[in-house]
C-alpha atoms as a PDB file:
ATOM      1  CA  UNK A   1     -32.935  41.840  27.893  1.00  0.00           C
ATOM      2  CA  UNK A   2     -34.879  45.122  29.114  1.00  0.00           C
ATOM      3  CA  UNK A   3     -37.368  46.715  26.604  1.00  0.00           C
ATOM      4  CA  UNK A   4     -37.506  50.221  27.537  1.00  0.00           C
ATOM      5  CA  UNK A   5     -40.616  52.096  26.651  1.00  0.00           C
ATOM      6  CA  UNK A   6     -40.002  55.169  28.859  1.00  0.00           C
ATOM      7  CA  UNK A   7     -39.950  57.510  25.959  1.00  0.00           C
ATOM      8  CA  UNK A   8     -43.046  55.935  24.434  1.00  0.00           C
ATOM      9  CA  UNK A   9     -46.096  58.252  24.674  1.00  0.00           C
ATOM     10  CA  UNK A  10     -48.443  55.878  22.514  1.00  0.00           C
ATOM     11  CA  UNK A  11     -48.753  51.795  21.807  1.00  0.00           C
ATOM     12  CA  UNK A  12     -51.493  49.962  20.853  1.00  0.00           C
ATOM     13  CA  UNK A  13     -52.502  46.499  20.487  1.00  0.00           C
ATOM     14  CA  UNK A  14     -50.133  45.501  17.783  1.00  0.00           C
ATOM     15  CA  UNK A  15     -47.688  46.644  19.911  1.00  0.00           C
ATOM     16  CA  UNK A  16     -48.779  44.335  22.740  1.00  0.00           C
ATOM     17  CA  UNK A  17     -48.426  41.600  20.287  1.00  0.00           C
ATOM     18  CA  UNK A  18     -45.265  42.436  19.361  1.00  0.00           C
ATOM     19  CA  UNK A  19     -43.889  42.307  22.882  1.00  0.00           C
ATOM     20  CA  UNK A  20     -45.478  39.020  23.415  1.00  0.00           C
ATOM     21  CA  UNK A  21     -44.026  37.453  20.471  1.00  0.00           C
ATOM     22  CA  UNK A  22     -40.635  38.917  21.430  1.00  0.00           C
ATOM     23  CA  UNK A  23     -41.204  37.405  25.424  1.00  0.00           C
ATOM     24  CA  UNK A  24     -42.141  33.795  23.790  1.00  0.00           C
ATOM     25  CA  UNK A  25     -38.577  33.901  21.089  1.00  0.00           C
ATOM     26  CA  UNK A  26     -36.457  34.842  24.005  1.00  0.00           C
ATOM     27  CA  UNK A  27     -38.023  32.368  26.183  1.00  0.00           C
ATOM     28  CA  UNK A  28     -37.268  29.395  23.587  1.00  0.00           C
ATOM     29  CA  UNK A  29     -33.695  30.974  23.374  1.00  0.00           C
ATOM     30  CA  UNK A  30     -33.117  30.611  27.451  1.00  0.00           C
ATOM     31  CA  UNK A  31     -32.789  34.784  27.365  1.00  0.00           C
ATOM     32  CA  UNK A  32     -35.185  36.798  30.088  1.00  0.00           C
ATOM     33  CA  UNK A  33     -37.279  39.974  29.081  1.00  0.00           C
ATOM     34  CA  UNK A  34     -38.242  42.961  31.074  1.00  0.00           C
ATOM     35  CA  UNK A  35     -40.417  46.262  30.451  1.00  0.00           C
ATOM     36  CA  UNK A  36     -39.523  49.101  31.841  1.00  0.00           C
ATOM     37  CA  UNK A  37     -42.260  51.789  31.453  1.00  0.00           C
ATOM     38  CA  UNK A  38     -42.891  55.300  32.011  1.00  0.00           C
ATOM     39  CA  UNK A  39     -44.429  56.128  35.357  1.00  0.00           C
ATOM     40  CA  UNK A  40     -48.268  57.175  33.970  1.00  0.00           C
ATOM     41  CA  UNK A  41     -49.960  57.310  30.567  1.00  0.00           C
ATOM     42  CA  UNK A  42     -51.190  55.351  27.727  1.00  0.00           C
ATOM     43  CA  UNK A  43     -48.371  52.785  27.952  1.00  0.00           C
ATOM     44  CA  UNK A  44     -48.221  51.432  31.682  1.00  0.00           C
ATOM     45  CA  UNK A  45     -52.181  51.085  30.887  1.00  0.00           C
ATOM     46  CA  UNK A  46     -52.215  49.403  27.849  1.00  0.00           C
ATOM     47  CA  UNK A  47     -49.879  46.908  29.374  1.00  0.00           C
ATOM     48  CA  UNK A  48     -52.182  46.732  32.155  1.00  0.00           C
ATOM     49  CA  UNK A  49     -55.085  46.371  30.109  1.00  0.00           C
ATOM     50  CA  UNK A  50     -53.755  43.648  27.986  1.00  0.00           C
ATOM     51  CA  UNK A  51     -52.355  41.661  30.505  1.00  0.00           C
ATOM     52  CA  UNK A  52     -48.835  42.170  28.885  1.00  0.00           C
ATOM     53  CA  UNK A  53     -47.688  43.852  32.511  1.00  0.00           C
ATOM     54  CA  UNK A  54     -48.959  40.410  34.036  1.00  0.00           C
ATOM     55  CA  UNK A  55     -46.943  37.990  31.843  1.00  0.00           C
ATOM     56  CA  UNK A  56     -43.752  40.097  30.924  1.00  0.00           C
ATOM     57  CA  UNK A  57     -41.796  41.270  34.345  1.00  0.00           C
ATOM     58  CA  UNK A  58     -42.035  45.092  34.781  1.00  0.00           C
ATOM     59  CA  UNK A  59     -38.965  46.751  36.443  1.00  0.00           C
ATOM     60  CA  UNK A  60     -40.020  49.795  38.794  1.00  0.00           C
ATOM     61  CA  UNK A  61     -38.075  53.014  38.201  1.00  0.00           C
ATOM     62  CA  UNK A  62     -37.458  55.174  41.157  1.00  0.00           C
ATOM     63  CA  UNK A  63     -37.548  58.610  41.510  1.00  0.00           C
ATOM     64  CA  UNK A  64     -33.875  59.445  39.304  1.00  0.00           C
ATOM     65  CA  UNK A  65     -35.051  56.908  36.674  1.00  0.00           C
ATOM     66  CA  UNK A  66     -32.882  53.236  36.973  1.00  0.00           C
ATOM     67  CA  UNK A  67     -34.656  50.375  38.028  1.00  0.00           C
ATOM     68  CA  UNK A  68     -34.953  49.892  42.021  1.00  0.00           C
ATOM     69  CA  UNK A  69     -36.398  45.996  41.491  1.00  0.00           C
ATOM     70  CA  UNK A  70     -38.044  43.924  39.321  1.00  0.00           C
ATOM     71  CA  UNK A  71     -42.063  42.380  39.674  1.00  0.00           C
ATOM     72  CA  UNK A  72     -43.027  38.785  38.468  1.00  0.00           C
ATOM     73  CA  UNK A  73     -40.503  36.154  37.158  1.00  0.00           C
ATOM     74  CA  UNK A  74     -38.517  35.252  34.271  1.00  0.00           C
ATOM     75  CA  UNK A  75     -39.520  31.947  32.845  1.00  0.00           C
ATOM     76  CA  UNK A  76     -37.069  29.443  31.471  1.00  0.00           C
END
């Protein structure tokens, strides 16, 4: 499963939270979870911040947008 924040502009905390709640259901349900995130701004470094970027794998987008490869592991 890919969450794809690339149109986000703004997240917070909560928002965090709710990713990591969704990355611990899929886990108990055998399913993987990826971000994918826009290149710069608020999101990438909330992610960052919160250590969501570090728990949750983050697919890189290259230049025309899909992902080229993914960083970190799934977890089953």
């Amino acid at each position: 499963m890919v969450l794809d924040l690339t149109g986000c502009e703004y997240c917070d905390p909560s928002t965090m939270e709710a990713i990591l709640r969704l990355h611990i259901h899929v886990s108990e349900v055998d399913t993987p979870l990826s971000l994918r995130l826009p290149a710069s701004g608020t999101v990438p470094r909330v992610c960052a911040t919160t250590g969501v970027s570090r728990v949750v794998p983050v697919e890189e987008t290259g230049a025309d947008g899909p992902p080229t490869h993914l960083h970190g592991r799934f977890r089953r």
